[in-house]
PDB file of N, CA and C in Angstrom:
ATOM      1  N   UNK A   1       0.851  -1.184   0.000  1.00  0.00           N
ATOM      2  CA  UNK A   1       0.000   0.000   0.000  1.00  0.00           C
ATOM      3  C   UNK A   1       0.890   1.237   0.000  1.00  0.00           C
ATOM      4  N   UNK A   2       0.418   2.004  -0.988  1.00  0.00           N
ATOM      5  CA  UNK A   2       0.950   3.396  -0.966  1.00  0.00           C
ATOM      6  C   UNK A   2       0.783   4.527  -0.311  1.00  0.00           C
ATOM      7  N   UNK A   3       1.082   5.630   0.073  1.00  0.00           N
ATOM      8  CA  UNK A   3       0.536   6.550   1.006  1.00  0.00           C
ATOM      9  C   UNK A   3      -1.014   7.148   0.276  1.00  0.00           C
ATOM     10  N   UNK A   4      -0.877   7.362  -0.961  1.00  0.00           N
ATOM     11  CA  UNK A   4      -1.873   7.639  -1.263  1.00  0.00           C
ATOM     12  C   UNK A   4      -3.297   6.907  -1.206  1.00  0.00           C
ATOM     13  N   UNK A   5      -2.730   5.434  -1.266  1.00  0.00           N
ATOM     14  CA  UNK A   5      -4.192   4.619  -1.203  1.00  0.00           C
ATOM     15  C   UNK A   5      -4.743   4.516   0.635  1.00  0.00           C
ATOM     16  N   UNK A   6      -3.470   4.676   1.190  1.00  0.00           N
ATOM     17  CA  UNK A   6      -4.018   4.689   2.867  1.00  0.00           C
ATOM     18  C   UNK A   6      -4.466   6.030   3.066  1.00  0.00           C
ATOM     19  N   UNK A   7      -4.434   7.239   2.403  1.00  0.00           N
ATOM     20  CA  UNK A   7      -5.093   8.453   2.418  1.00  0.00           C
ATOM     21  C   UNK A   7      -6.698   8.211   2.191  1.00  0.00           C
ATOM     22  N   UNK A   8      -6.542   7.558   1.251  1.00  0.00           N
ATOM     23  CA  UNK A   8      -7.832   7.103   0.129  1.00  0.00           C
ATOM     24  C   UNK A   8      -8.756   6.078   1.601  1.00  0.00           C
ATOM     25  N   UNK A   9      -8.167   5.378   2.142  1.00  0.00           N
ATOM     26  CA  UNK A   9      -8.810   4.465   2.781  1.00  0.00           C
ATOM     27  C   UNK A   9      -9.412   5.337   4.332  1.00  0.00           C
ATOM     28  N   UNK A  10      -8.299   5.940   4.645  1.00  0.00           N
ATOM     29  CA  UNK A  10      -8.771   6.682   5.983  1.00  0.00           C
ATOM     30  C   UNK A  10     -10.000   7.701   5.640  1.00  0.00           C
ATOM     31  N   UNK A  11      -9.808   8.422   4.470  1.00  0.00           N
ATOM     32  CA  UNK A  11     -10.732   9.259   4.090  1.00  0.00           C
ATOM     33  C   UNK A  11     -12.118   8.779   3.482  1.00  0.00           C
ATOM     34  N   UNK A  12     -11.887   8.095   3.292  1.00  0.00           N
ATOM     35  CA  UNK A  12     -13.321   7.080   2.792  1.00  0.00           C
ATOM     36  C   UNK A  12     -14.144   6.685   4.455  1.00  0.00           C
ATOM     37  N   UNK A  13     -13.585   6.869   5.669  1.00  0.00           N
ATOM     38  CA  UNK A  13     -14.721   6.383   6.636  1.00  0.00           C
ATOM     39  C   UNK A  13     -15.561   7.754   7.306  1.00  0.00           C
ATOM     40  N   UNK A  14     -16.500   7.404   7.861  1.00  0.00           N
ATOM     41  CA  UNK A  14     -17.585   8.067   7.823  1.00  0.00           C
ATOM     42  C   UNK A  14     -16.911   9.018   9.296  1.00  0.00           C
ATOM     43  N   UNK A  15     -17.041  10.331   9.414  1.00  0.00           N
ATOM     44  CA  UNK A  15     -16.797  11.804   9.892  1.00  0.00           C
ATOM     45  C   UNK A  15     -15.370  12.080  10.356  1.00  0.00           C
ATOM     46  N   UNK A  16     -14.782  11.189   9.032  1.00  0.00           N
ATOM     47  CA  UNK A  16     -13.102  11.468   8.966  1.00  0.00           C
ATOM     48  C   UNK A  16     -12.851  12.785   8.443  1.00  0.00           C
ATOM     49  N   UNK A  17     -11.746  13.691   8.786  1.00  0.00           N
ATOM     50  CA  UNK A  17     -11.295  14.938   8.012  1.00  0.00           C
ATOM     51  C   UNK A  17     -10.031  14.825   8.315  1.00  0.00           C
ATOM     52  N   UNK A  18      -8.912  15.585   7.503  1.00  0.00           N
ATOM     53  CA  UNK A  18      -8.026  15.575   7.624  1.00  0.00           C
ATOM     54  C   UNK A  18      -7.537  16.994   7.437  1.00  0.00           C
ATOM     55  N   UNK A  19      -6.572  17.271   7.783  1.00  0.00           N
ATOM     56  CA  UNK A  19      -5.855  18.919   8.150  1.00  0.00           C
ATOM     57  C   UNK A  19      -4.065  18.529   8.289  1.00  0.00           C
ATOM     58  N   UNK A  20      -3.401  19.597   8.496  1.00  0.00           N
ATOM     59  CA  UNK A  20      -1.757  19.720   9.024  1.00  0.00           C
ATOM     60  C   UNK A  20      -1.694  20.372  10.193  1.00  0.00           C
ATOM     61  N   UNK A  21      -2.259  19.771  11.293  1.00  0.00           N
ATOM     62  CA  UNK A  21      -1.956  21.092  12.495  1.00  0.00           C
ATOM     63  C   UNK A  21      -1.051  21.083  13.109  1.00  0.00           C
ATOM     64  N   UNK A  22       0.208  20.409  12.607  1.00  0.00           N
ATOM     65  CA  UNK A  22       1.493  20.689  13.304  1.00  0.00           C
ATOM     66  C   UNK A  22       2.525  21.126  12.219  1.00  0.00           C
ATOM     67  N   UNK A  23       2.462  20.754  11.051  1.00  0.00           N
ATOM     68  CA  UNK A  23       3.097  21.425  10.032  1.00  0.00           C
ATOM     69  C   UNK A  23       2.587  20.506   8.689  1.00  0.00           C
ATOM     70  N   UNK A  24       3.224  21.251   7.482  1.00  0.00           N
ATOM     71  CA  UNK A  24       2.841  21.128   5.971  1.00  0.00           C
ATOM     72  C   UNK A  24       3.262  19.537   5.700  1.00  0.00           C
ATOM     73  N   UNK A  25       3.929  18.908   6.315  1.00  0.00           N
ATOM     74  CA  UNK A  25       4.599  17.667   6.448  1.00  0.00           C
ATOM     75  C   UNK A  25       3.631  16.708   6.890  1.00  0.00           C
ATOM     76  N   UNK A  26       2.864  16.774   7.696  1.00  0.00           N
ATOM     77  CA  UNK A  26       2.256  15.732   8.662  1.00  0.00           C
ATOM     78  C   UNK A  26       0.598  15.291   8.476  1.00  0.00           C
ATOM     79  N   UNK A  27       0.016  14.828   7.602  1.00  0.00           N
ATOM     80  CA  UNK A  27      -1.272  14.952   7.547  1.00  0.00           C
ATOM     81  C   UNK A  27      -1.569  14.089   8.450  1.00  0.00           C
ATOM     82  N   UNK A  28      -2.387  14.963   9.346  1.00  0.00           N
ATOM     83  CA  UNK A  28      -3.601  14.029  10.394  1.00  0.00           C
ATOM     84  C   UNK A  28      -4.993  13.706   9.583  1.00  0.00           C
ATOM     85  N   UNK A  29      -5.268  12.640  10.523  1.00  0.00           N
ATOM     86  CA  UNK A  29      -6.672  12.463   9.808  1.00  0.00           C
ATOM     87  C   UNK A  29      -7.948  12.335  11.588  1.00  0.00           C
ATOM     88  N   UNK A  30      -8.813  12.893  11.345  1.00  0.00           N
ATOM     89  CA  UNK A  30      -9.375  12.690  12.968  1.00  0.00           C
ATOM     90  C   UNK A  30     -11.053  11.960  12.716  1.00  0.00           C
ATOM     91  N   UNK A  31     -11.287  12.038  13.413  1.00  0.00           N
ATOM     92  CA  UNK A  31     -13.088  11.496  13.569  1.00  0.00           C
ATOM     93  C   UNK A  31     -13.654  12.161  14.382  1.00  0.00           C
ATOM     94  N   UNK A  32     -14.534  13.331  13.898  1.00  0.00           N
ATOM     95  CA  UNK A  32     -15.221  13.944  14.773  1.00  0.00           C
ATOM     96  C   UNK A  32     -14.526  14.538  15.855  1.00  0.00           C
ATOM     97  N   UNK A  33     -13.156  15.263  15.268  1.00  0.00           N
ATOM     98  CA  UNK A  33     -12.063  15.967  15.750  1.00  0.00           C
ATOM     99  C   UNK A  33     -11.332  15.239  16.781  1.00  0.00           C
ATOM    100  N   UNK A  34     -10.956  14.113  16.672  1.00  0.00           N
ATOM    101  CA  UNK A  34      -9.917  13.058  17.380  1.00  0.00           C
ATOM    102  C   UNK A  34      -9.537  12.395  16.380  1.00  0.00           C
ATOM    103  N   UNK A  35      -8.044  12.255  16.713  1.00  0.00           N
ATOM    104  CA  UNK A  35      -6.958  11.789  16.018  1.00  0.00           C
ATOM    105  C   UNK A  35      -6.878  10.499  16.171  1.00  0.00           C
ATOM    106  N   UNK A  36      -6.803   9.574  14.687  1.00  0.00           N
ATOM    107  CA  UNK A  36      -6.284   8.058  14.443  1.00  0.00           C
ATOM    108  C   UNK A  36      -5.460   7.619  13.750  1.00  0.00           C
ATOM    109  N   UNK A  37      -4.917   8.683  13.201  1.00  0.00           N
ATOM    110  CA  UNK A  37      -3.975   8.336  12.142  1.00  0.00           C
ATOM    111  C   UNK A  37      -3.150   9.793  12.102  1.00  0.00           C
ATOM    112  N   UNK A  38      -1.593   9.229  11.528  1.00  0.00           N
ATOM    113  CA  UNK A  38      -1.027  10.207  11.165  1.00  0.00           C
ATOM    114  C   UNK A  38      -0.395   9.614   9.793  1.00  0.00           C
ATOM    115  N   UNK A  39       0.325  10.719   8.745  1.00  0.00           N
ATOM    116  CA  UNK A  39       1.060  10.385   7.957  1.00  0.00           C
ATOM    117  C   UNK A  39       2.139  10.843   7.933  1.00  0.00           C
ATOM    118  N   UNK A  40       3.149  10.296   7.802  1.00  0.00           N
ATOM    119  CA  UNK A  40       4.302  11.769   6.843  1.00  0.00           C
ATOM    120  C   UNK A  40       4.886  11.756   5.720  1.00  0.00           C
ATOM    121  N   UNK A  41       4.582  12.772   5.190  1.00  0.00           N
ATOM    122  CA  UNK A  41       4.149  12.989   3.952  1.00  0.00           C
ATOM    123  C   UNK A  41       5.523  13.021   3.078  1.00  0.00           C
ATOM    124  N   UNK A  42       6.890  13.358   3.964  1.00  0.00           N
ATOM    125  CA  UNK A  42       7.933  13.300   3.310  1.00  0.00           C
ATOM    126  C   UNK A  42       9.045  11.677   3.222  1.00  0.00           C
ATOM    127  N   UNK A  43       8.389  11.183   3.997  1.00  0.00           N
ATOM    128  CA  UNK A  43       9.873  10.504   4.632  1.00  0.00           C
ATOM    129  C   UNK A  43       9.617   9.379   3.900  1.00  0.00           C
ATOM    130  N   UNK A  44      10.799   8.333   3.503  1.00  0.00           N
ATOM    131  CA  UNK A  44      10.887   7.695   2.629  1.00  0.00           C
ATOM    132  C   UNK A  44      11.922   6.513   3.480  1.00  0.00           C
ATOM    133  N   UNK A  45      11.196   5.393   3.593  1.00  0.00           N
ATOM    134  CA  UNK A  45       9.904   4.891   3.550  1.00  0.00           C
ATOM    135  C   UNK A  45       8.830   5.893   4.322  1.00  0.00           C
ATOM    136  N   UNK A  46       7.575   5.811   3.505  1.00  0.00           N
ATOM    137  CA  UNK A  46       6.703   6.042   3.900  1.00  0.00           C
ATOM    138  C   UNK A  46       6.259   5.473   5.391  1.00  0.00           C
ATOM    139  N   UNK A  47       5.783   6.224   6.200  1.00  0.00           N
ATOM    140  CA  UNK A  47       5.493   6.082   7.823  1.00  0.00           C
ATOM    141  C   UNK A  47       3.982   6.354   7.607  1.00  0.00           C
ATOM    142  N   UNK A  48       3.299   5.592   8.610  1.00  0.00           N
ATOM    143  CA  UNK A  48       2.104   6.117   9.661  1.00  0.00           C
ATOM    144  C   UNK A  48       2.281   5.768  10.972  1.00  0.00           C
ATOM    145  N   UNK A  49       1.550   6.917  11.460  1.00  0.00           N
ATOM    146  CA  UNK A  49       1.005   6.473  13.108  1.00  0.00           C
ATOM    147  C   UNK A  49      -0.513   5.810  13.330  1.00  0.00           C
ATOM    148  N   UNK A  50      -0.522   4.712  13.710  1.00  0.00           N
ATOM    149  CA  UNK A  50      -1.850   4.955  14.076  1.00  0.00           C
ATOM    150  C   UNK A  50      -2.065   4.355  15.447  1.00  0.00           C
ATOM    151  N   UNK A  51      -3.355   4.900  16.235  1.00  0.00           N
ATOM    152  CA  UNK A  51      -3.636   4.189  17.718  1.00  0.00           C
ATOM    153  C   UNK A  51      -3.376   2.578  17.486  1.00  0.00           C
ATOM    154  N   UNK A  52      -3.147   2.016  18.786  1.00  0.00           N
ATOM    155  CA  UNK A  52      -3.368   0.548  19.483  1.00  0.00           C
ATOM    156  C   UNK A  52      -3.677   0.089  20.286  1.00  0.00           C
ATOM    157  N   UNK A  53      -4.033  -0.543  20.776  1.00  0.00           N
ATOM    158  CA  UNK A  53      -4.299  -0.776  22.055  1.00  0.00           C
ATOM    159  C   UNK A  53      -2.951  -1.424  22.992  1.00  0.00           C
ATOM    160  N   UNK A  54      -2.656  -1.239  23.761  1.00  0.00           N
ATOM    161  CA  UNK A  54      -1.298  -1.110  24.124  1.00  0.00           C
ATOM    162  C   UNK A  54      -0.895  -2.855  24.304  1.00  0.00           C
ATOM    163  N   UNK A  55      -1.847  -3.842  24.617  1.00  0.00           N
ATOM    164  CA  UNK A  55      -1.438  -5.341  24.499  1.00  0.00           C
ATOM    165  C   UNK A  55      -0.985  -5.842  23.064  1.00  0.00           C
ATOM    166  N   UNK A  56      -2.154  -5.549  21.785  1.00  0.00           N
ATOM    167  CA  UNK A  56      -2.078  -5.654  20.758  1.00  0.00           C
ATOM    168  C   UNK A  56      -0.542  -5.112  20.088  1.00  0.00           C
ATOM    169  N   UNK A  57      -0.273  -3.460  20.540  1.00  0.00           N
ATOM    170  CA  UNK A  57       0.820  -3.185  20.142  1.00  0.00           C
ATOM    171  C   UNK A  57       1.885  -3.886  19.985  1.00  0.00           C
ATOM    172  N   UNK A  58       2.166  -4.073  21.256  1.00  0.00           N
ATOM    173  CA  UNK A  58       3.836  -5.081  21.487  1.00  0.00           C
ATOM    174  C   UNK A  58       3.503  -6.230  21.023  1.00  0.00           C
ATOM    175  N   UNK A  59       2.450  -6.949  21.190  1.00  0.00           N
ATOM    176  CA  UNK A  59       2.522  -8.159  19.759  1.00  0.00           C
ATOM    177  C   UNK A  59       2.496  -7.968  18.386  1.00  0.00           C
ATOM    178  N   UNK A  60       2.516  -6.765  17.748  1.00  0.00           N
ATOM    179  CA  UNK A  60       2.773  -6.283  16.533  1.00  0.00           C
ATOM    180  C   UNK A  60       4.073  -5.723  16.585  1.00  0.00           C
ATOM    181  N   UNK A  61       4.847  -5.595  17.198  1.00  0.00           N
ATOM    182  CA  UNK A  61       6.259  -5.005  17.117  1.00  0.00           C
ATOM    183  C   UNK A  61       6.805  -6.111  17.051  1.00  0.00           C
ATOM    184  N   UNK A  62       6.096  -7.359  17.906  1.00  0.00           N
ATOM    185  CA  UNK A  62       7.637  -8.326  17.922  1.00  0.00           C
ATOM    186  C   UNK A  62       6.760  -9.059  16.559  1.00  0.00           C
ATOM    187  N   UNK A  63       6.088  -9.291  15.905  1.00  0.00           N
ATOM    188  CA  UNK A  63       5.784 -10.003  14.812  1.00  0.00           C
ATOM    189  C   UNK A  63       6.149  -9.193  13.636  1.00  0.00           C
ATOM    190  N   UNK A  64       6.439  -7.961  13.775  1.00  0.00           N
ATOM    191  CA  UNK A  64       6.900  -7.368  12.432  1.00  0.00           C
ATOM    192  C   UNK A  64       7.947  -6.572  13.414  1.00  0.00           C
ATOM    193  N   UNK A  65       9.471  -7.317  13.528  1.00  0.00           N
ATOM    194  CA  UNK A  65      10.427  -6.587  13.854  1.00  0.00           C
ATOM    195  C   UNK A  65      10.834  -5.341  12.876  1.00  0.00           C
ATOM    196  N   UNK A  66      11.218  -4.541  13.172  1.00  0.00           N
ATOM    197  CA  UNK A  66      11.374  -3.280  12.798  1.00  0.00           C
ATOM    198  C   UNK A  66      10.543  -2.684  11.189  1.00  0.00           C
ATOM    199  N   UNK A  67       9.698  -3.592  11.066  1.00  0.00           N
ATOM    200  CA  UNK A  67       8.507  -2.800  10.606  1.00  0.00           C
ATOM    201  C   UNK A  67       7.193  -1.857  10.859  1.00  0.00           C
ATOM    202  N   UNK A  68       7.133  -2.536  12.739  1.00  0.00           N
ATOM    203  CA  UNK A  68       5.562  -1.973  13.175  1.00  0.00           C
ATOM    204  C   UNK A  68       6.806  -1.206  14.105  1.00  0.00           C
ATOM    205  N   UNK A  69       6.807  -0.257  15.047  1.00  0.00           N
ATOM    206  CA  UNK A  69       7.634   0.125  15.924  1.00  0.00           C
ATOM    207  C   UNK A  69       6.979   1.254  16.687  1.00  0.00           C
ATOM    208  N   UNK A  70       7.519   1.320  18.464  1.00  0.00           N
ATOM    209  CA  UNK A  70       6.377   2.556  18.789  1.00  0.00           C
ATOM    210  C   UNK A  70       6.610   3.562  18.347  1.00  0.00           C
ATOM    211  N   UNK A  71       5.744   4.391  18.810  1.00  0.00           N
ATOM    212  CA  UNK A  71       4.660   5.645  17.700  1.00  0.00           C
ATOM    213  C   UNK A  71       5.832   6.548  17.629  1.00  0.00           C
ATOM    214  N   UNK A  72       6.230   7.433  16.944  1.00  0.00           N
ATOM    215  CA  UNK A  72       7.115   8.563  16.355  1.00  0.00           C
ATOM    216  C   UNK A  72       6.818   9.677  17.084  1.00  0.00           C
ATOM    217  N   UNK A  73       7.699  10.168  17.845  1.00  0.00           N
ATOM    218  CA  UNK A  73       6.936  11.174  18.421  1.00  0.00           C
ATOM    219  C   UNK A  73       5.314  11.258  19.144  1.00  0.00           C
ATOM    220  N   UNK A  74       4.768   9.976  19.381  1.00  0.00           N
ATOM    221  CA  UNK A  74       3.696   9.792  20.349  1.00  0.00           C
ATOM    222  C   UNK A  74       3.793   8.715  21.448  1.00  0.00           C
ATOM    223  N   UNK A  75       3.082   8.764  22.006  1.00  0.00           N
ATOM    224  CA  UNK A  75       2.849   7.808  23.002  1.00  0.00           C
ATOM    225  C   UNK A  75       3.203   6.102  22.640  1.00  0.00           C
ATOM    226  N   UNK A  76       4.390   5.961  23.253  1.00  0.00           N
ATOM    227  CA  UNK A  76       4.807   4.688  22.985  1.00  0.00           C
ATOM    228  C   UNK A  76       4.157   3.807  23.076  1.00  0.00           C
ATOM    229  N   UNK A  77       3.111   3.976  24.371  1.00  0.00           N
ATOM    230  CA  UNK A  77       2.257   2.779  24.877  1.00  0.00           C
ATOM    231  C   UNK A  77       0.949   2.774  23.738  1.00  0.00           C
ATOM    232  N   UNK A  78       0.435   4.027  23.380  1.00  0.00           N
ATOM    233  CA  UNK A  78      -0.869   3.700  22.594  1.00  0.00           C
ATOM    234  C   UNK A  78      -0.461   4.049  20.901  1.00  0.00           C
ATOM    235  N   UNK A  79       0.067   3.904  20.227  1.00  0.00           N
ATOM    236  CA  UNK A  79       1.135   4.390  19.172  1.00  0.00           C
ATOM    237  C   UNK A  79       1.623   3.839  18.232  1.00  0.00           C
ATOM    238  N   UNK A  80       1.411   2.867  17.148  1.00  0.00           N
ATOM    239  CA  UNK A  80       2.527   2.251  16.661  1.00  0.00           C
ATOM    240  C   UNK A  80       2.502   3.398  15.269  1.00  0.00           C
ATOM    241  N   UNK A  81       4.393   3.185  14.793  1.00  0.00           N
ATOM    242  CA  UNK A  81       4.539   3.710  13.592  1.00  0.00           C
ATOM    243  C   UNK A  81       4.408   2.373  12.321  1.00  0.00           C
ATOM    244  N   UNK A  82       4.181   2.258  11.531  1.00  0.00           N
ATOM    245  CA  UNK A  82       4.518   1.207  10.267  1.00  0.00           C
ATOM    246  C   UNK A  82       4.987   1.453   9.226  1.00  0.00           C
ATOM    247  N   UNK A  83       6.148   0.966   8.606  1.00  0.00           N
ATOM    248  CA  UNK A  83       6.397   1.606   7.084  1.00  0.00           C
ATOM    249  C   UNK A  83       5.975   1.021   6.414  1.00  0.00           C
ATOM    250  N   UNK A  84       5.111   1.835   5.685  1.00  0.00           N
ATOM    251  CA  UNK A  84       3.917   1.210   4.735  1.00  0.00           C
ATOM    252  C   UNK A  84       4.254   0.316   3.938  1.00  0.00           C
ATOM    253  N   UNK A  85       5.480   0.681   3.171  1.00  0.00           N
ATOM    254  CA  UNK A  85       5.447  -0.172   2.153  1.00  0.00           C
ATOM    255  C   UNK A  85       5.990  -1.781   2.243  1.00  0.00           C
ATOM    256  N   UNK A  86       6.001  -2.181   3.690  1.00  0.00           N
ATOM    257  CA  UNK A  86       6.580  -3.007   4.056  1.00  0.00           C
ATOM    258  C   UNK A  86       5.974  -4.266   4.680  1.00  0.00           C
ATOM    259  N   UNK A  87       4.765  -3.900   4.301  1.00  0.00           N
ATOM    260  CA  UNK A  87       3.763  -4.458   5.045  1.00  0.00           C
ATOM    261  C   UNK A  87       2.268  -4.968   4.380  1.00  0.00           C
ATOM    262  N   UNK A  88       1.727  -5.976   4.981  1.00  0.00           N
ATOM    263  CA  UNK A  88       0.346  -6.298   3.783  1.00  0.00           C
ATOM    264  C   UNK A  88      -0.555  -5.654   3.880  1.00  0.00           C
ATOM    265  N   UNK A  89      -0.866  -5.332   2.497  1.00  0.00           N
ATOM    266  CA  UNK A  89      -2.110  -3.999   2.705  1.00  0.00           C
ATOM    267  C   UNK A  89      -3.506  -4.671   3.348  1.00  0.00           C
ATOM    268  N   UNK A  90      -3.860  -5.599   3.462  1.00  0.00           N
ATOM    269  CA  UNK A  90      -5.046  -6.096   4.367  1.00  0.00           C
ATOM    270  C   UNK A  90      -4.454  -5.829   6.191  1.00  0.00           C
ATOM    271  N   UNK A  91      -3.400  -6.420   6.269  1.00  0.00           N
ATOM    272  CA  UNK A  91      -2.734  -5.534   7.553  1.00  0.00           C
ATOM    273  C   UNK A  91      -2.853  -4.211   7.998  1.00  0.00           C
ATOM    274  N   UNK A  92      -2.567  -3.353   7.153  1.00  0.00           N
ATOM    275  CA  UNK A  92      -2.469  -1.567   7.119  1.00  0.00           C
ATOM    276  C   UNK A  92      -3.867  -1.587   7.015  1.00  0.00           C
ATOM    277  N   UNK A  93      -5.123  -1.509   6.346  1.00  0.00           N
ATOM    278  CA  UNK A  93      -6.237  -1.981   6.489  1.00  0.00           C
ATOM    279  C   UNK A  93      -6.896  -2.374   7.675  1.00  0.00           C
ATOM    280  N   UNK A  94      -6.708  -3.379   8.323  1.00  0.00           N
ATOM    281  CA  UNK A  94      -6.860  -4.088   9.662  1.00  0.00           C
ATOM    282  C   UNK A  94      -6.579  -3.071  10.681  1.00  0.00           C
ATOM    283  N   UNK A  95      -5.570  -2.686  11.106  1.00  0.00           N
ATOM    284  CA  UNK A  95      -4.938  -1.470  11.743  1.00  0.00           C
ATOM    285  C   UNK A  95      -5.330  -0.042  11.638  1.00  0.00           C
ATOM    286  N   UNK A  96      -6.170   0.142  10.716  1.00  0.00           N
ATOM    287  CA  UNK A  96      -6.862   1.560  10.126  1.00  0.00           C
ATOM    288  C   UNK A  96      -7.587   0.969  10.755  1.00  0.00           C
ATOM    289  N   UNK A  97      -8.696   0.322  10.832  1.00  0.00           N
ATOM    290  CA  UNK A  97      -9.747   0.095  11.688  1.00  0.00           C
ATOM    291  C   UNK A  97      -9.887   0.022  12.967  1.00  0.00           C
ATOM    292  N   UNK A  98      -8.656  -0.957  13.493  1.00  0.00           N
ATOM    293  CA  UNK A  98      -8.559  -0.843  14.924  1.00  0.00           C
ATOM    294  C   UNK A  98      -8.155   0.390  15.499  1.00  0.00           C
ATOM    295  N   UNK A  99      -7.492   1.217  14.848  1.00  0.00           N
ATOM    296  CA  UNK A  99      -7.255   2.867  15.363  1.00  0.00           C
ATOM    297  C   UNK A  99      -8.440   3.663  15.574  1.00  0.00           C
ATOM    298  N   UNK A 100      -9.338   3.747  14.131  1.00  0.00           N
ATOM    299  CA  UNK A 100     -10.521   4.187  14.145  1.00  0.00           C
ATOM    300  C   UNK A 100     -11.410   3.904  15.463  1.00  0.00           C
ATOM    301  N   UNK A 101     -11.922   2.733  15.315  1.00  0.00           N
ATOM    302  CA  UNK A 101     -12.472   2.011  16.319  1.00  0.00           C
ATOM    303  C   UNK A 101     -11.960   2.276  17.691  1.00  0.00           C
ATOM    304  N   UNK A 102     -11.111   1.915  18.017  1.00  0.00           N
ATOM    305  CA  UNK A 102     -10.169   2.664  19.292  1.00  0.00           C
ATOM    306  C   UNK A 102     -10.640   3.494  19.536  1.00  0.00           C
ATOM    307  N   UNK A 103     -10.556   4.829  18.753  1.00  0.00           N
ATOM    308  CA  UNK A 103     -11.030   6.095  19.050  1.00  0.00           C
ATOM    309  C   UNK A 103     -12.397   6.654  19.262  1.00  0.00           C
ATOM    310  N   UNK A 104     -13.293   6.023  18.317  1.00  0.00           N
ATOM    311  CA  UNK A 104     -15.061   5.853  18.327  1.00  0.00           C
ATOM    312  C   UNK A 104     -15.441   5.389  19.910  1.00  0.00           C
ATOM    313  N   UNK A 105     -14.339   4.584  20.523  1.00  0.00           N
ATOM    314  CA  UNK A 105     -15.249   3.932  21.175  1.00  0.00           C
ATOM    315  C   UNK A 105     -14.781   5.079  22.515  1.00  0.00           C
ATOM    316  N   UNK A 106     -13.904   5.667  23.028  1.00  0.00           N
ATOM    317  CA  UNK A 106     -14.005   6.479  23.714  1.00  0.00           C
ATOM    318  C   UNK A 106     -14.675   7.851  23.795  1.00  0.00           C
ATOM    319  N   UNK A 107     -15.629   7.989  22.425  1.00  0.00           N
ATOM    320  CA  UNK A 107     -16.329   9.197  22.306  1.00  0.00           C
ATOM    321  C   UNK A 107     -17.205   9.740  23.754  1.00  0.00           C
ATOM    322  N   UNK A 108     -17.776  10.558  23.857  1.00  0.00           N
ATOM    323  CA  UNK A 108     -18.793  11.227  25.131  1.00  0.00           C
ATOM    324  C   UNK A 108     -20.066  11.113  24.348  1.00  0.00           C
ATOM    325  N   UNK A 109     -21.213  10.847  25.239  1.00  0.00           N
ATOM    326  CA  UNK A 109     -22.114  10.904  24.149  1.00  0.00           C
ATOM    327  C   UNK A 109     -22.689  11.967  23.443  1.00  0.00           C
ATOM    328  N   UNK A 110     -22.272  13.133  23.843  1.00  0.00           N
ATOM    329  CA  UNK A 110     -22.702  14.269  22.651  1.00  0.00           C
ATOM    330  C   UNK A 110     -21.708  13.816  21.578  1.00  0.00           C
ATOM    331  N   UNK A 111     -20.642  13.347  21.487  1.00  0.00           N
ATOM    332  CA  UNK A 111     -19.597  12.898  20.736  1.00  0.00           C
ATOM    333  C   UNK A 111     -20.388  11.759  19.909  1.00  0.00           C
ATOM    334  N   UNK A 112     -20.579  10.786  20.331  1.00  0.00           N
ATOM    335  CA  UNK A 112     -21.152   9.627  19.745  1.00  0.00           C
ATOM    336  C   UNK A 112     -22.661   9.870  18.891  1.00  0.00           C
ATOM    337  N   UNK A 113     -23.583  11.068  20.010  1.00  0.00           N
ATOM    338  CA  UNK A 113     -24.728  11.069  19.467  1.00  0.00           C
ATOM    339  C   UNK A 113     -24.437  11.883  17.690  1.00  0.00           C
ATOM    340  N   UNK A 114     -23.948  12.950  17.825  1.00  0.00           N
ATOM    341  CA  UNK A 114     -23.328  13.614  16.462  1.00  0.00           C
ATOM    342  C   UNK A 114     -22.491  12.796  15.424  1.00  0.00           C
ATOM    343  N   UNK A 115     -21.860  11.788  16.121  1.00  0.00           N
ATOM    344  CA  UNK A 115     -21.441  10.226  14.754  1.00  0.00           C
ATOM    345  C   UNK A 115     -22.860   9.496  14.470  1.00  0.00           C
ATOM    346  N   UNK A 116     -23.365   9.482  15.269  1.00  0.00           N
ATOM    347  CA  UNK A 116     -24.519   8.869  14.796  1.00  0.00           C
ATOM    348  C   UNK A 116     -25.358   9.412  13.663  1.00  0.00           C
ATOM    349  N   UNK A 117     -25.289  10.766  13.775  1.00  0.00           N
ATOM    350  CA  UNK A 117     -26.468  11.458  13.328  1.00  0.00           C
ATOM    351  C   UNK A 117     -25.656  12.029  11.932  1.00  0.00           C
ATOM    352  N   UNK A 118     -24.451  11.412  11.357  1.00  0.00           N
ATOM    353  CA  UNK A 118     -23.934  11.525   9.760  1.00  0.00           C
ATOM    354  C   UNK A 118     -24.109  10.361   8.949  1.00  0.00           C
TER     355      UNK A 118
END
């Protein structure tokens, strides 16, 4: 998977937006203004961040040694980075969801009731 098709995939779920609010480099993508993903847009290999759940994590680091690794500049414990191109796109896929999801599920319910209601 390319950066562009994991752009394509994050942006395709329902009250995703994306912005640069830390610089021209970094596209976030959020849900109903919380963050699940990051990109960067320069670096080669291509990187993302996305949430984990912190058990799941470290069994994805040691099954993809220095492919999955903690988060870049985030929270080690909830965080992994992946270089995209290194990896199976049903994986990167899989992991877009569980980030998403991750994040949905800690909404408030004025939070949740307003996902509901798109």
């Amino acid at each position: 998977m390319n950066i562009e098709q994991f752009r394509d995939y994050c942006i395709a779920k329902k009250g995703v937006t994306e912005s640069f609010p830390f610089d021209e480099k970094t596209l976030v993508f959020k849900v109903m203004g919380k963050m699940f993903a990051l990109c960067a847009l320069e670096r080669i290999p291509s990187q993302v961040n996305l949430k984990c759940d912190p058990e799941r994590a470290i069994a994805l680091r040691e099954a993809y040694d220095g492919r999955i690794i903690p988060g870049y500049h985030m929270s080690k414990v909830h965080w992994n980075t992946l270089l995209l191109e290194s990896l199976p796109p049903q994986l990167i896929t899989e992991l877009v969801d569980h980030s998403y999801a991750l994040v949905i599920s800690k909404f408030t319910k004025k939070l949740k009731a307003g996902y509901d209601a798109l």
